[in-house]
PDB file of N, CA and C in Angstrom:
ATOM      1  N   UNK A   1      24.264  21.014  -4.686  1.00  0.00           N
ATOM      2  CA  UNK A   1      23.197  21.683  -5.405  1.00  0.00           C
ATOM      3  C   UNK A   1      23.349  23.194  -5.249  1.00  0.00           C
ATOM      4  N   UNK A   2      23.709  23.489  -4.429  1.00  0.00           N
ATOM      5  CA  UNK A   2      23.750  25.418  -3.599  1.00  0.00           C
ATOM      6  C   UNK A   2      25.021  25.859  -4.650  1.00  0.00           C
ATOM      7  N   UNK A   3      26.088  24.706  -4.888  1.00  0.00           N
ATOM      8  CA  UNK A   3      27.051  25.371  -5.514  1.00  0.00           C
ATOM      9  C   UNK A   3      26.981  25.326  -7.050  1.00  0.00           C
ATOM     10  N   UNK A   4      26.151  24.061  -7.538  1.00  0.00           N
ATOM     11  CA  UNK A   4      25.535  24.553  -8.934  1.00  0.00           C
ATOM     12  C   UNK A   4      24.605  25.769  -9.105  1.00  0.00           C
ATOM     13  N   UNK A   5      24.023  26.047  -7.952  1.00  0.00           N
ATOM     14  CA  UNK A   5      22.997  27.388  -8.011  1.00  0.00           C
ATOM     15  C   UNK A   5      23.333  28.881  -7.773  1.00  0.00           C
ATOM     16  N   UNK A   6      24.856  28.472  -7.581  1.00  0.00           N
ATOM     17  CA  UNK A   6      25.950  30.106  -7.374  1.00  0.00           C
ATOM     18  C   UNK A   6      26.488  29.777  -8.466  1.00  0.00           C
ATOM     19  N   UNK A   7      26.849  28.842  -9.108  1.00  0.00           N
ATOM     20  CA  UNK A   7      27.707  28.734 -10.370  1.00  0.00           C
ATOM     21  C   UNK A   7      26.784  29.491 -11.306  1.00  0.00           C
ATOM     22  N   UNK A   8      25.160  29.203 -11.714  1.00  0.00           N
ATOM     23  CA  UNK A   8      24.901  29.851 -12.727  1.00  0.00           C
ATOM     24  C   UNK A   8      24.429  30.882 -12.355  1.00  0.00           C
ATOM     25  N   UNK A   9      24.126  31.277 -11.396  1.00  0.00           N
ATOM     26  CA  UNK A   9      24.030  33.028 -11.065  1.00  0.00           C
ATOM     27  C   UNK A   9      25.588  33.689 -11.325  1.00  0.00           C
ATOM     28  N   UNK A  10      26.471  33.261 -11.017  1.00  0.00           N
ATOM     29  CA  UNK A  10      27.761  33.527 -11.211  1.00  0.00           C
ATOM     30  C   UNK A  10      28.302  33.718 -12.765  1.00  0.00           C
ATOM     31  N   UNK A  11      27.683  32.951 -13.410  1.00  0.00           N
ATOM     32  CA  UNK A  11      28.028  33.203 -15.097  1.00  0.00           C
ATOM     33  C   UNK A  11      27.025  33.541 -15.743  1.00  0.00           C
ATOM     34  N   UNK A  12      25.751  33.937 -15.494  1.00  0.00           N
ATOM     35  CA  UNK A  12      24.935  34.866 -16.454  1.00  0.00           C
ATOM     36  C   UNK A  12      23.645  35.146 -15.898  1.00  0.00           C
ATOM     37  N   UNK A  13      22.980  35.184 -14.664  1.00  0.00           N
ATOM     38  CA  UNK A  13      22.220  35.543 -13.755  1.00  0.00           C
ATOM     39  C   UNK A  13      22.383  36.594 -13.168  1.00  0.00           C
ATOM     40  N   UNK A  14      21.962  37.994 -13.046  1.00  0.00           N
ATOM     41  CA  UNK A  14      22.091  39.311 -12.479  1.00  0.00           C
ATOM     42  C   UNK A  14      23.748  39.942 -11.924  1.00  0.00           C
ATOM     43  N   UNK A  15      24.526  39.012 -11.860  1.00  0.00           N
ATOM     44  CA  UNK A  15      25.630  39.548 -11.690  1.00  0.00           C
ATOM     45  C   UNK A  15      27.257  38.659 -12.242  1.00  0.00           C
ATOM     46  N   UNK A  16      27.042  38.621 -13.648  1.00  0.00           N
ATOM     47  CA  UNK A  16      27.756  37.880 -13.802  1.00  0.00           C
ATOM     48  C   UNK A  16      29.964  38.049 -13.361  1.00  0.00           C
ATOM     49  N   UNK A  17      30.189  37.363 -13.234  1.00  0.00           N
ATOM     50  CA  UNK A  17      31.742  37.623 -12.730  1.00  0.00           C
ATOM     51  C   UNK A  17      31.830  38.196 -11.545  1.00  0.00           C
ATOM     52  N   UNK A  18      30.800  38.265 -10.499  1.00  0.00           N
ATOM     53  CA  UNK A  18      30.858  38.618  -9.221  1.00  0.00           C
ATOM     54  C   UNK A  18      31.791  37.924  -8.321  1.00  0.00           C
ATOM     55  N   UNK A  19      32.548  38.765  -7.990  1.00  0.00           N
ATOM     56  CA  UNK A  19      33.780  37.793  -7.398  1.00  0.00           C
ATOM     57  C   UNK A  19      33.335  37.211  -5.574  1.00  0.00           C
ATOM     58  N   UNK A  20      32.037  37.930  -5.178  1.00  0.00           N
ATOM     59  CA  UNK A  20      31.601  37.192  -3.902  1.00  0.00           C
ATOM     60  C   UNK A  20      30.942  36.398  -4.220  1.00  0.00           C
ATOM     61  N   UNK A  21      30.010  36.152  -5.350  1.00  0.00           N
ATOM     62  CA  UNK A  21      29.423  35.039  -5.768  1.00  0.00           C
ATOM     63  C   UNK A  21      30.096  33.860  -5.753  1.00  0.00           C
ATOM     64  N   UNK A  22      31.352  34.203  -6.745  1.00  0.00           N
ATOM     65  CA  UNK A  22      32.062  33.004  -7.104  1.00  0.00           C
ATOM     66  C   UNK A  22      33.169  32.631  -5.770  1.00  0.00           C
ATOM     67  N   UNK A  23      33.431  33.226  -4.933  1.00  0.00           N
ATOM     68  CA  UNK A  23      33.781  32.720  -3.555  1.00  0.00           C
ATOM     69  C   UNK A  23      33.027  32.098  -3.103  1.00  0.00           C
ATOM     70  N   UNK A  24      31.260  32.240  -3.176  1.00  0.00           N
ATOM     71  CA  UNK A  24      30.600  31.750  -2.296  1.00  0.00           C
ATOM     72  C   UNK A  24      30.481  30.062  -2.854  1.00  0.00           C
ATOM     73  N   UNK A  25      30.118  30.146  -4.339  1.00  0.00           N
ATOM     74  CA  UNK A  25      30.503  29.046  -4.800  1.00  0.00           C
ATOM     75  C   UNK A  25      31.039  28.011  -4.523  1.00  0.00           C
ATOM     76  N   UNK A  26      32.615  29.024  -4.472  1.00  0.00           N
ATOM     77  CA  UNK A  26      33.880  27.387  -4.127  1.00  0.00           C
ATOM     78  C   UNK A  26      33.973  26.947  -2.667  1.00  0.00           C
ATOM     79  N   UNK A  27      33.605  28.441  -1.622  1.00  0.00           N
ATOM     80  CA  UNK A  27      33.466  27.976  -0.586  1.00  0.00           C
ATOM     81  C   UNK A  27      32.430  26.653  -0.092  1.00  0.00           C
ATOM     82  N   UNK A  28      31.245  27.154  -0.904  1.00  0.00           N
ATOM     83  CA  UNK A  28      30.016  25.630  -1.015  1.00  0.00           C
ATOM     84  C   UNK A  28      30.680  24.278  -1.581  1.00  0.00           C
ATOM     85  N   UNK A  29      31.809  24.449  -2.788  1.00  0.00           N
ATOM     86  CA  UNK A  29      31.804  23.095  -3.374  1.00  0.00           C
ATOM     87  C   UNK A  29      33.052  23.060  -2.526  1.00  0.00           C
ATOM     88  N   UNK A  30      33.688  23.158  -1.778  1.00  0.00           N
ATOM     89  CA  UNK A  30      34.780  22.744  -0.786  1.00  0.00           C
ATOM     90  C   UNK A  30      34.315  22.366   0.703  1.00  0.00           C
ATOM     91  N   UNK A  31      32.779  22.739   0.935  1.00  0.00           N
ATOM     92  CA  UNK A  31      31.884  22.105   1.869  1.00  0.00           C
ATOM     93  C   UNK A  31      31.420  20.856   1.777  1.00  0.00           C
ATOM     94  N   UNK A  32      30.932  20.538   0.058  1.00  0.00           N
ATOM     95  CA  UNK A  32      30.461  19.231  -0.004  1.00  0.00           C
ATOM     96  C   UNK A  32      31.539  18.469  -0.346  1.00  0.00           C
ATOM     97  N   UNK A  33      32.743  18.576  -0.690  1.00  0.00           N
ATOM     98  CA  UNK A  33      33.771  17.824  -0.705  1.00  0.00           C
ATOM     99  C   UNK A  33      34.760  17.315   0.817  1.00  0.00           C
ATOM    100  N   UNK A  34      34.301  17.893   1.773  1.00  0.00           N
ATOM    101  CA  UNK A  34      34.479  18.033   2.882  1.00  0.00           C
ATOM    102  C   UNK A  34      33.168  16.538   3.116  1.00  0.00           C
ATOM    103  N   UNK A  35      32.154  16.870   3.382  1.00  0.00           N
ATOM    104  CA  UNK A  35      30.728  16.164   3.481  1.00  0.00           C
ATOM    105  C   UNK A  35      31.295  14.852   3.002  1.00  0.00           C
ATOM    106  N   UNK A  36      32.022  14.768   1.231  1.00  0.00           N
ATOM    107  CA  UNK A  36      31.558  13.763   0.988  1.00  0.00           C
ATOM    108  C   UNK A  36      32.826  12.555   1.563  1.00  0.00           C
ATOM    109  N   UNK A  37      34.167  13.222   2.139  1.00  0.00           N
ATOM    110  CA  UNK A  37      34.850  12.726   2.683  1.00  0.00           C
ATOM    111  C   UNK A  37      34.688  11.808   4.428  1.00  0.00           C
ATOM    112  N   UNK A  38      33.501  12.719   4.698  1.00  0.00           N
ATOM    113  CA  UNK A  38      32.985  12.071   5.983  1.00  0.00           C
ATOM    114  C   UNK A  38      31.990  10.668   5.950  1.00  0.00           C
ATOM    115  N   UNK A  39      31.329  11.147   5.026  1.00  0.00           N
ATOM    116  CA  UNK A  39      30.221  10.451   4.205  1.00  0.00           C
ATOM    117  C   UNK A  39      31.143   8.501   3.650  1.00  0.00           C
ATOM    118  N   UNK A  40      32.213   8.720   2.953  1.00  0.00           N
ATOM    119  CA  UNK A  40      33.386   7.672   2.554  1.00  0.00           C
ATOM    120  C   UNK A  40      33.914   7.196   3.984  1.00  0.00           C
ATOM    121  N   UNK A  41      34.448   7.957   4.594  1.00  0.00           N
ATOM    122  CA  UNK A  41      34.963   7.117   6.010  1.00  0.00           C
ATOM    123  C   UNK A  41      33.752   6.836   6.976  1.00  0.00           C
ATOM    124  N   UNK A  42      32.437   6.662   6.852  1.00  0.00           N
ATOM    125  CA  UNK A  42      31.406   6.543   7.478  1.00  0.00           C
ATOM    126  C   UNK A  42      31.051   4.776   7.026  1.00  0.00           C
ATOM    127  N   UNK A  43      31.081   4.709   5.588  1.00  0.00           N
ATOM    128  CA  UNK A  43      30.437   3.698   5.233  1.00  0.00           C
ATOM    129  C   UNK A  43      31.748   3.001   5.308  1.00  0.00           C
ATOM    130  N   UNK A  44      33.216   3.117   5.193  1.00  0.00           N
ATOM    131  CA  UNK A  44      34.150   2.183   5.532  1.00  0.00           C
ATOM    132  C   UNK A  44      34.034   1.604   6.807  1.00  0.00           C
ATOM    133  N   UNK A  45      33.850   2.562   7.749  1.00  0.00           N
ATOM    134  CA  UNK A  45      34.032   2.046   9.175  1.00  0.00           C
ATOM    135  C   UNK A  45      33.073   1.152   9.468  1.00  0.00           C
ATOM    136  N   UNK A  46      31.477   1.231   8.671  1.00  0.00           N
ATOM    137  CA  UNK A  46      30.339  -0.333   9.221  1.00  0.00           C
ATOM    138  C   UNK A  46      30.839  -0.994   7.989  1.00  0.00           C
ATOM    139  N   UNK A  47      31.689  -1.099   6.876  1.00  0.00           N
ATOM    140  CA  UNK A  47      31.976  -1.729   6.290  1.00  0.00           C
ATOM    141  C   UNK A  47      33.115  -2.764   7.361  1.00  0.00           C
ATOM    142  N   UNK A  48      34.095  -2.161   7.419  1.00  0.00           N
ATOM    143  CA  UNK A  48      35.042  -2.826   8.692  1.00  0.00           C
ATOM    144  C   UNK A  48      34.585  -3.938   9.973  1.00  0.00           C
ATOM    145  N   UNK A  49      33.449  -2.985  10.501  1.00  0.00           N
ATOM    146  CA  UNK A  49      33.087  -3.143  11.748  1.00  0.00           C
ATOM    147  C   UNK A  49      31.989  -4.708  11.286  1.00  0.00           C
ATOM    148  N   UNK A  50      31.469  -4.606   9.781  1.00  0.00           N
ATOM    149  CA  UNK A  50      30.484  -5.336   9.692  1.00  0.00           C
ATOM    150  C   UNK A  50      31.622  -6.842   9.143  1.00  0.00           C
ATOM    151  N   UNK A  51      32.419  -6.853   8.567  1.00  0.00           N
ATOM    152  CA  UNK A  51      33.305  -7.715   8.026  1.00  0.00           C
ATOM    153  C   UNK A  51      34.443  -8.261   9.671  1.00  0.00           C
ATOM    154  N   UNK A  52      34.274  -7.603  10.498  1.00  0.00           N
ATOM    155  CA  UNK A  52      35.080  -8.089  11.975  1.00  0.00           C
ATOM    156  C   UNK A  52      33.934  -9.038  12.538  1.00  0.00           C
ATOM    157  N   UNK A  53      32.517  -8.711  12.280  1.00  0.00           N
ATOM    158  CA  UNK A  53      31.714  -9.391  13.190  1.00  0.00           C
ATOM    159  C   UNK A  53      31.728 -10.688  12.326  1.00  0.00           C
ATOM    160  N   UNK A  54      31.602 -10.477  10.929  1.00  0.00           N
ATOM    161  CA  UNK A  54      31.240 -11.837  10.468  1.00  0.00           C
ATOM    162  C   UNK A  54      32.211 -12.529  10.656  1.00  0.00           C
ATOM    163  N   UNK A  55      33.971 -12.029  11.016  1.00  0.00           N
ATOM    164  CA  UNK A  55      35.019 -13.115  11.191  1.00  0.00           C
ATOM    165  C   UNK A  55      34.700 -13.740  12.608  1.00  0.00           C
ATOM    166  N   UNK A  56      33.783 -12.931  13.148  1.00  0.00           N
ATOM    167  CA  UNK A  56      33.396 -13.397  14.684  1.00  0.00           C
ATOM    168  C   UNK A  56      32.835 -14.410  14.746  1.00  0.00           C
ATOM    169  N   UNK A  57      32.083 -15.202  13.449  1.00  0.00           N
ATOM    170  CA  UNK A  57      31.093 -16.096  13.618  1.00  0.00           C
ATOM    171  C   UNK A  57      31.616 -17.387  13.146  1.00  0.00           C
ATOM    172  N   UNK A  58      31.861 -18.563  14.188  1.00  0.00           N
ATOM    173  CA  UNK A  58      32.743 -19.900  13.612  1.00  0.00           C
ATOM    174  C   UNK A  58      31.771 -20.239  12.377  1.00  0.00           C
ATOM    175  N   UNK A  59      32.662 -20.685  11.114  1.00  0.00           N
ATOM    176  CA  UNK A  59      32.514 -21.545   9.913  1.00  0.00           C
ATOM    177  C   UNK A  59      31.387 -22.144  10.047  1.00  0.00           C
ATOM    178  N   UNK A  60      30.137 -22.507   9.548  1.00  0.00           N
ATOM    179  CA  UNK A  60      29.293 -23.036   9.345  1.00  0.00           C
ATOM    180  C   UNK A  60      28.343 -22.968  10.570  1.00  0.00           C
ATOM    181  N   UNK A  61      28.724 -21.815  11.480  1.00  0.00           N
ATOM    182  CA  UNK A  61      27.169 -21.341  12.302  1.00  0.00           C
ATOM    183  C   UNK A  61      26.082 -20.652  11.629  1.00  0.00           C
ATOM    184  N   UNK A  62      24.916 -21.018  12.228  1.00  0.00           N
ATOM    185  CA  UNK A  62      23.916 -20.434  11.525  1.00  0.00           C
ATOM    186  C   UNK A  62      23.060 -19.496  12.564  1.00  0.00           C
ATOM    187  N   UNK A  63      22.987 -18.024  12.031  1.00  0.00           N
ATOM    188  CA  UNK A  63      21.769 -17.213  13.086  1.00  0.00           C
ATOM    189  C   UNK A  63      20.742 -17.715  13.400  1.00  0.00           C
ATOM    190  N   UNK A  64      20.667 -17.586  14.197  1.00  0.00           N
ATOM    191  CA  UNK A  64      19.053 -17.988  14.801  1.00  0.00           C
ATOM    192  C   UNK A  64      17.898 -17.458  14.293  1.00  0.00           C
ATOM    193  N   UNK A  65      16.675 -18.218  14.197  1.00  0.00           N
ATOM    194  CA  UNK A  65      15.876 -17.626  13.527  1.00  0.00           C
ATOM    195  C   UNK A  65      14.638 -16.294  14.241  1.00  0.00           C
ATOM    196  N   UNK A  66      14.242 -15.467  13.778  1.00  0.00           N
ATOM    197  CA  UNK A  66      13.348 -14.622  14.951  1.00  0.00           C
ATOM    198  C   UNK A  66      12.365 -15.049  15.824  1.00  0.00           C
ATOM    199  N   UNK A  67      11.851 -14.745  16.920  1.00  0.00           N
ATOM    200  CA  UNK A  67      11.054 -15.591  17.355  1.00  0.00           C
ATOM    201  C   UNK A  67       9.463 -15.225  17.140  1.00  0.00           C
ATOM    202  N   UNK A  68       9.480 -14.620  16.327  1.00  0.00           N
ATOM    203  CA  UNK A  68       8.431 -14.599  15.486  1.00  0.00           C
ATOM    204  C   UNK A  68       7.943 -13.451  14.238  1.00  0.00           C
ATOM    205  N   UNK A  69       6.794 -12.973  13.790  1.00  0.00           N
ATOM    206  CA  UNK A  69       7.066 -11.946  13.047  1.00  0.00           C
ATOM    207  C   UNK A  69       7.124 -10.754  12.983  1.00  0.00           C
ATOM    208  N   UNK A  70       7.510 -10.225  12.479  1.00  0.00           N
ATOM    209  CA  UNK A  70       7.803  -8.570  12.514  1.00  0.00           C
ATOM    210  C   UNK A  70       6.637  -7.874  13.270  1.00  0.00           C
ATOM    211  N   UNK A  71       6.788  -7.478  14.104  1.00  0.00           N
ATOM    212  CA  UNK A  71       5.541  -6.398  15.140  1.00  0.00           C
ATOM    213  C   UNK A  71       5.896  -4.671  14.323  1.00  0.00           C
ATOM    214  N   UNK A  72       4.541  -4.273  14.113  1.00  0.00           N
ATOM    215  CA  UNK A  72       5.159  -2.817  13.508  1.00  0.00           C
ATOM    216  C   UNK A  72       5.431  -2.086  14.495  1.00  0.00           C
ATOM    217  N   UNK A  73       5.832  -1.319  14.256  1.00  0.00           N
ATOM    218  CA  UNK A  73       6.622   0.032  15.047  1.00  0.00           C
ATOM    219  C   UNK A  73       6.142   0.908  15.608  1.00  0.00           C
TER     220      UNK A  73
END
């Protein structure tokens, strides 16, 4: 969002073709591309971790059920 909000200050908002603007820009959209790479190996790894446990569980076991109902928090 920060780097859509330097992009259009950057092309026709008080200083257009500002070359620190538009650094600040790419520096932002090379932050969230950074983010969203952590963000991808985050949900692989409980993806992994969640697909190891279920090989953990012999063929036709069943979880146990709770031992009763949800208590709030």
């Amino acid at each position: 969002m920060a780097h859509a909000l330097f992009a259009v200050v950057c092309d026709g908002y008080g200083a257009p073709g500002s070359p620190a603007l538009t650094v600040a820009a790419d520096v932002l959209y090379g932050a969230a591309a950074v983010l969203a790479v952590a963000v991808i190996q985050r949900i692989t790894a409980r993806q992994a971790a969640g697909i190891a446990a279920e090989a953990a569980v012999p063929a036709g076991a069943v979880a146990p059920a709770p031992a009763g109902p949800p208590q709030p928090a």
